[in-house]
C-alpha atoms as a PDB file:
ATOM      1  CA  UNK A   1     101.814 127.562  83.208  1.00  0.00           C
ATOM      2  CA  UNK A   2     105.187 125.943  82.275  1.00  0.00           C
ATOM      3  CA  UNK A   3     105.719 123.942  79.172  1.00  0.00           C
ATOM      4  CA  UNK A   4     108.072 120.579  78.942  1.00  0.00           C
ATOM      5  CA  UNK A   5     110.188 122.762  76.958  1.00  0.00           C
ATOM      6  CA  UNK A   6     110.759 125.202  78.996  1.00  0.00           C
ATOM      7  CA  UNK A   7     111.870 122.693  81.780  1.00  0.00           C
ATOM      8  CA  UNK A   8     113.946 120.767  79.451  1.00  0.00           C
ATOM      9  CA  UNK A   9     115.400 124.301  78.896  1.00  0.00           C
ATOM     10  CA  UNK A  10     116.775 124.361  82.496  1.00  0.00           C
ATOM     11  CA  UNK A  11     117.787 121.127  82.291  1.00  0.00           C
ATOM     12  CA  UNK A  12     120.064 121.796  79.801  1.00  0.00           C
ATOM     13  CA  UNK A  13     121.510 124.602  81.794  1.00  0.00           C
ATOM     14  CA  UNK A  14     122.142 122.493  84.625  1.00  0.00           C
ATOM     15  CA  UNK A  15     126.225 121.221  85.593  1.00  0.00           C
ATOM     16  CA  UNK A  16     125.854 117.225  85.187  1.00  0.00           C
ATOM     17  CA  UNK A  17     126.641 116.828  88.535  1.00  0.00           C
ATOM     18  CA  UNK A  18     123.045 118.163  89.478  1.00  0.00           C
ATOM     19  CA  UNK A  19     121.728 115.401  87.390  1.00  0.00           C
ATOM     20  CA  UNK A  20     121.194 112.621  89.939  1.00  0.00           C
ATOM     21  CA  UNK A  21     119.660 114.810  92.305  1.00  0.00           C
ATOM     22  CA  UNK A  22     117.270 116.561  89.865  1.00  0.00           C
ATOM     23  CA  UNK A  23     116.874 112.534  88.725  1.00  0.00           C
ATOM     24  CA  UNK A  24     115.877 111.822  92.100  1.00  0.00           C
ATOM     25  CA  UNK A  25     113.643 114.052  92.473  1.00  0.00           C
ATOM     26  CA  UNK A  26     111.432 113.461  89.544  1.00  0.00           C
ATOM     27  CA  UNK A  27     111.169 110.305  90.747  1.00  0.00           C
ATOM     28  CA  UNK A  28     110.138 111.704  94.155  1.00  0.00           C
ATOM     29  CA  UNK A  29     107.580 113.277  92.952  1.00  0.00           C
ATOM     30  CA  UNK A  30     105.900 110.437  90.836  1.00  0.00           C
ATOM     31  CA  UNK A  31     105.895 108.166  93.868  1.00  0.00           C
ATOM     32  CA  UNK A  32     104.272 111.084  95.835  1.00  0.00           C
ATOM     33  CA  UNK A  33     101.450 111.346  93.171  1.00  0.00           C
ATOM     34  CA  UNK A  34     100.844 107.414  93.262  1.00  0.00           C
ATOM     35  CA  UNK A  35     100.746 107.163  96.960  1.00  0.00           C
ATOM     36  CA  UNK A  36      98.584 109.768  96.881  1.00  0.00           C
ATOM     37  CA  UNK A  37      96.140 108.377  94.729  1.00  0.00           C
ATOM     38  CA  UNK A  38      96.584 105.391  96.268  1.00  0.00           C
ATOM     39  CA  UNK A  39      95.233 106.534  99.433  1.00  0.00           C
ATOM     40  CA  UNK A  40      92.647 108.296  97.839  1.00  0.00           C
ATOM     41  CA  UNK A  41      91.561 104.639  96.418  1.00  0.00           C
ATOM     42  CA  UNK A  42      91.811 103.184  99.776  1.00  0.00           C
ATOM     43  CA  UNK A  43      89.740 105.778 101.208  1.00  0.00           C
ATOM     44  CA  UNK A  44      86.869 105.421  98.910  1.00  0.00           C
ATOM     45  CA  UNK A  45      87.434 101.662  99.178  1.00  0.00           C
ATOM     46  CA  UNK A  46      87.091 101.412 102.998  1.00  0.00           C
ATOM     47  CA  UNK A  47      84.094 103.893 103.215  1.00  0.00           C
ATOM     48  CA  UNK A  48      82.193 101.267 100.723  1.00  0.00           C
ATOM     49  CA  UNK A  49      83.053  98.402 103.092  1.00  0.00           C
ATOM     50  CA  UNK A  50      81.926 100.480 106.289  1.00  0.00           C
ATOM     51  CA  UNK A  51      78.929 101.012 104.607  1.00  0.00           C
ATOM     52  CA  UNK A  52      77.793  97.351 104.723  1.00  0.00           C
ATOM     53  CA  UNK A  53      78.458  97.474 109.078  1.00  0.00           C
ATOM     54  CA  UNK A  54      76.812 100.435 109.430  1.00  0.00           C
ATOM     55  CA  UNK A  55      73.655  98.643 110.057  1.00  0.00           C
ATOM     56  CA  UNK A  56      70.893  97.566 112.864  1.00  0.00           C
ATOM     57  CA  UNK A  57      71.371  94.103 111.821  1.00  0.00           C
ATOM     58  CA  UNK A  58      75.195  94.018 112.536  1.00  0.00           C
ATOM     59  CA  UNK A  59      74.360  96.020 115.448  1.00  0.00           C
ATOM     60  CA  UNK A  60      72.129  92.825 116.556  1.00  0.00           C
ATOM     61  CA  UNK A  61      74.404  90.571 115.832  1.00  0.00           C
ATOM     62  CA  UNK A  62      77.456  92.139 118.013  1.00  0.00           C
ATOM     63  CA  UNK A  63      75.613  93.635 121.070  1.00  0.00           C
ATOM     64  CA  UNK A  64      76.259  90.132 122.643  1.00  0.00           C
ATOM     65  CA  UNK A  65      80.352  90.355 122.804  1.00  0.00           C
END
């Protein structure tokens, strides 16, 4: 596994002109984690609320339309 300073490390190394782009990227990546776990937490979320129409009494009370 890498450590922080070992990626700090390469930072260092890096021209400046990589900087926005390796900025940019880190910042990628964090939205990519929260979306993810966002849909993870709509997921769950929905399956909860199917739960309460996955019933014979909704059933009864749709058949009609």
């Amino acid at each position: 596994m890498i450590t922080r300073d070992e990626v700090k490390d390469e930072i260092n190394k890096m021209p400046e002109s990589f900087l926005q782009e390796l900025y940019d990227f880190i910042l990628f990546l964090k939205y990519r984690k929260y979306q993810q776990e966002d849909n993870v937490m709509t997921h769950i979320a929905s399956e909860e609320t199917l739960k309460e129409w996955n019933s014979t009494e909704e059933d009864q009370a749709w058949k009609n339309l």
